[in-house]
N, C-alpha and C. Protein backbone atom coordinates (compact mmCIF):
# COMPACT_ATOMS: atom_id res chain seq x y z
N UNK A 1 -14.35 22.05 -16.00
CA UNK A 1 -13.57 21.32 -15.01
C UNK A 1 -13.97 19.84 -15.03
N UNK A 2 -13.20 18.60 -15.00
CA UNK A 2 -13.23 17.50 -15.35
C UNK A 2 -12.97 16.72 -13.44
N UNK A 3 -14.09 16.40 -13.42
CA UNK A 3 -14.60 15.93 -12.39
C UNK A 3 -13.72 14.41 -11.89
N UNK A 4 -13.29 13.94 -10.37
CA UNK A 4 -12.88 12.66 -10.56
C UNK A 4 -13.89 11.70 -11.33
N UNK A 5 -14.86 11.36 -10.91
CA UNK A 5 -15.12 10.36 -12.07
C UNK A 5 -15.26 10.50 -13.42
N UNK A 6 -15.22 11.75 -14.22
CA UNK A 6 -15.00 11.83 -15.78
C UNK A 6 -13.47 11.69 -15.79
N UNK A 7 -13.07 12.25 -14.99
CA UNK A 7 -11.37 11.76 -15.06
C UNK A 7 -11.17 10.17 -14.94
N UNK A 8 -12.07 9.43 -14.28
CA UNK A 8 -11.89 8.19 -13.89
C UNK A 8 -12.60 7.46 -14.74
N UNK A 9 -13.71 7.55 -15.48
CA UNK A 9 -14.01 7.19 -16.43
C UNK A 9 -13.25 7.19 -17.93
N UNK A 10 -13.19 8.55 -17.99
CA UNK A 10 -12.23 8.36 -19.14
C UNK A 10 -11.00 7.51 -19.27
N UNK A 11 -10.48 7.35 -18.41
CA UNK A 11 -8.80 6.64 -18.20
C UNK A 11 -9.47 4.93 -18.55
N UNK A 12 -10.57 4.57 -17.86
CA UNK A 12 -10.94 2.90 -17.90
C UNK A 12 -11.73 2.48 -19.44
N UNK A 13 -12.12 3.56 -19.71
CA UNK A 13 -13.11 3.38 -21.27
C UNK A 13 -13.02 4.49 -22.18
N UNK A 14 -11.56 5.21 -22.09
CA UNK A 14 -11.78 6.11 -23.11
C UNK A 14 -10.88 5.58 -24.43
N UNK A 15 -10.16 4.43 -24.26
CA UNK A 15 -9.60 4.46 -25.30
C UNK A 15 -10.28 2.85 -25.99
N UNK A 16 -11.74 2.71 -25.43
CA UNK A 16 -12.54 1.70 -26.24
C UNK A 16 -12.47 1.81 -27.56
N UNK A 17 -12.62 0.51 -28.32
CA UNK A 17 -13.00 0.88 -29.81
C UNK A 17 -14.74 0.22 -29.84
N UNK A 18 -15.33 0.92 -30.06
CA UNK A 18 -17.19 0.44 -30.01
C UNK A 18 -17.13 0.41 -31.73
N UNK A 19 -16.61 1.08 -32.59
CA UNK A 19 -16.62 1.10 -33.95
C UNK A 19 -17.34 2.14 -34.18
N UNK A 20 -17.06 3.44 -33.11
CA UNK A 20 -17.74 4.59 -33.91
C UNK A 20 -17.09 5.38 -32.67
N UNK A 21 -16.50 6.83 -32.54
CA UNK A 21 -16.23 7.80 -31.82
C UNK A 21 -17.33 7.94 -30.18
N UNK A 22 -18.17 8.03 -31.32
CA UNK A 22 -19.71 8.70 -29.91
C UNK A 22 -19.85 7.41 -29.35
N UNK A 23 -19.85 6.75 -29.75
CA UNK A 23 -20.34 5.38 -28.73
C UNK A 23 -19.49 5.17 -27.85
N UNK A 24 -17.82 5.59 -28.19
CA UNK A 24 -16.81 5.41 -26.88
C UNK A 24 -17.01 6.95 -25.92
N UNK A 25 -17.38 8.25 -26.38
CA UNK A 25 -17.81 8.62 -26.20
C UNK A 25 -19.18 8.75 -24.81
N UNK A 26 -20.04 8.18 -25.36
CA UNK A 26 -21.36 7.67 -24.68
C UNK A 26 -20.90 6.69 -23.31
N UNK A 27 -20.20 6.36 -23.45
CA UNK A 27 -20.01 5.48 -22.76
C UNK A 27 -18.69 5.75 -21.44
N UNK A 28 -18.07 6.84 -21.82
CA UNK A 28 -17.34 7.71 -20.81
C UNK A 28 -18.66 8.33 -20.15
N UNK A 29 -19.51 8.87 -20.72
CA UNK A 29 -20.66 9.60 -20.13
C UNK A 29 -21.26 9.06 -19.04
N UNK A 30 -21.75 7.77 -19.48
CA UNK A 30 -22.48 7.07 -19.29
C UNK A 30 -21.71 6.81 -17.79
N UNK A 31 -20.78 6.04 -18.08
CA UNK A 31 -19.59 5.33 -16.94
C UNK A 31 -19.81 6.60 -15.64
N UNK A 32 -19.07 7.70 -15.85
CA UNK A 32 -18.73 8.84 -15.25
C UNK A 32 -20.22 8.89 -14.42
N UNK A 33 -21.27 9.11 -15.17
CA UNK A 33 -22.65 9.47 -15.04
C UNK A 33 -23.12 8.38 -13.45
N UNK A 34 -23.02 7.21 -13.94
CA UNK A 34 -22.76 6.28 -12.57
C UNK A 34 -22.20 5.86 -11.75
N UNK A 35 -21.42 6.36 -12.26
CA UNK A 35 -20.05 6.55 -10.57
C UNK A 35 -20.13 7.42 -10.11
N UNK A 36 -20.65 8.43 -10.50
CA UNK A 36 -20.74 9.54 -9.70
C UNK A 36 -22.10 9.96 -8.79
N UNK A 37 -22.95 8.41 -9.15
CA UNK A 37 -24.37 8.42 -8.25
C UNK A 37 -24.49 7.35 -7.99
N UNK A 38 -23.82 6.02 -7.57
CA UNK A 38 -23.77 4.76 -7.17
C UNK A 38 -25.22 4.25 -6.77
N UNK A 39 -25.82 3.03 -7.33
CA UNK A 39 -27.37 2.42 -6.57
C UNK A 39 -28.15 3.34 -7.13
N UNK A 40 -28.22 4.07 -8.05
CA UNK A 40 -29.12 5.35 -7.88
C UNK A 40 -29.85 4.61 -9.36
N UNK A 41 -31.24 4.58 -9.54
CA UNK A 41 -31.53 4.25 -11.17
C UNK A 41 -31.13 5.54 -12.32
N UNK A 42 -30.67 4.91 -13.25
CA UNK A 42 -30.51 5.47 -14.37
C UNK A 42 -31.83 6.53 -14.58
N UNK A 43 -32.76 6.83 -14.68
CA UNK A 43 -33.51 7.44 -15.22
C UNK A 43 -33.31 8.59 -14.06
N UNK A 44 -33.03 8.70 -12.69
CA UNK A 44 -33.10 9.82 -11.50
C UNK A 44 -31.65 10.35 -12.03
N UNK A 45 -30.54 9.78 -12.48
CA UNK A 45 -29.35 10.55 -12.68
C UNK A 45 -28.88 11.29 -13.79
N UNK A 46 -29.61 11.29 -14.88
CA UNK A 46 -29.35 11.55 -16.10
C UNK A 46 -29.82 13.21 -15.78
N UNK A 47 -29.18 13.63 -17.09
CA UNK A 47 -29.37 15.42 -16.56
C UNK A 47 -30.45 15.56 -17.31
N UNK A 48 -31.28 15.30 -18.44
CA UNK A 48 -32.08 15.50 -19.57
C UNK A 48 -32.56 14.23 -20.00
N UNK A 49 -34.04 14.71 -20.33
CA UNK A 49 -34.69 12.92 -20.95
C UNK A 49 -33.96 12.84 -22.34
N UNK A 50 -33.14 13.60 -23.01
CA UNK A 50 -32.13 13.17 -24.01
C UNK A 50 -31.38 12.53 -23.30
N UNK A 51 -30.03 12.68 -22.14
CA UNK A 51 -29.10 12.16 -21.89
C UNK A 51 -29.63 10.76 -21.45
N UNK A 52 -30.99 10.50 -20.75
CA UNK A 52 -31.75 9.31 -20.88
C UNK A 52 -32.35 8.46 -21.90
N UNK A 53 -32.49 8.64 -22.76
CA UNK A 53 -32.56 8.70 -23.59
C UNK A 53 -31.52 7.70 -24.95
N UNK A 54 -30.54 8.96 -24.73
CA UNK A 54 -28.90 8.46 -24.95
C UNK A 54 -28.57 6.99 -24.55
N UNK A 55 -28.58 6.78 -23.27
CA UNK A 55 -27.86 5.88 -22.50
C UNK A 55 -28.95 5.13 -23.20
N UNK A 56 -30.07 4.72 -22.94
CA UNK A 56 -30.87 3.64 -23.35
C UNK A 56 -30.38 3.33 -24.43
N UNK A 57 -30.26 3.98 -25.17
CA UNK A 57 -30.22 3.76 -26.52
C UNK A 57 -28.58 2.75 -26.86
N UNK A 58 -27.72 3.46 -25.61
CA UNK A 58 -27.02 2.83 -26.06
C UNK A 58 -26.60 1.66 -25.43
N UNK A 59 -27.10 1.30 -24.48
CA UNK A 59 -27.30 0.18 -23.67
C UNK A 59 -27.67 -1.35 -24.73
N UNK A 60 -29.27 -0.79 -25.75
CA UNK A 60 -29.74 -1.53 -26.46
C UNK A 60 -29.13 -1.79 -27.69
N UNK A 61 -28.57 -0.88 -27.68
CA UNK A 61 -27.38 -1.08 -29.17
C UNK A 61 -26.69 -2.92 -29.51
N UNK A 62 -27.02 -3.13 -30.56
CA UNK A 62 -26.84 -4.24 -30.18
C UNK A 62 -25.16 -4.58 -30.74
N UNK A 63 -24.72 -3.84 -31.28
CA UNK A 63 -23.21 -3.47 -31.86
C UNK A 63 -22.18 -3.18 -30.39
N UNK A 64 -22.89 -2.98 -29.20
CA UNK A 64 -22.18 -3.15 -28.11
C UNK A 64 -21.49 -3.81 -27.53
């Protein structure tokens, strides 16, 4: 089931071009992931120190 903010995420950044699938990808995640916990730090909302992980990673990306 596709939650309002993955629904709402996807619609604002799903049809990004980052120059690779997963990175537009990552970044629906990502989006969704913080709207759906507003003020909250990144490291308390993530479901897994991968999905933390993830986001860092792609935060630092410098192809962003």
């Amino acid at each position: 089931m596709i939650n309002e903010h993955t629904h709402w995420a996807t619609q604002q950044f799903g049809k990004s071009d980052l120059g690779d699938p997963r990175r537009t990808a990552r970044l629906v995640r990502l989006a969704s992931t913080l709207a759906n916990e507003p003020g909250k730090p990144l490291v308390n909302i993530t479901q897994s120190p991968a999905d933390m992980e993830g986001a860092y990673r792609f935060i630092r990306n410098e192809h962003i």
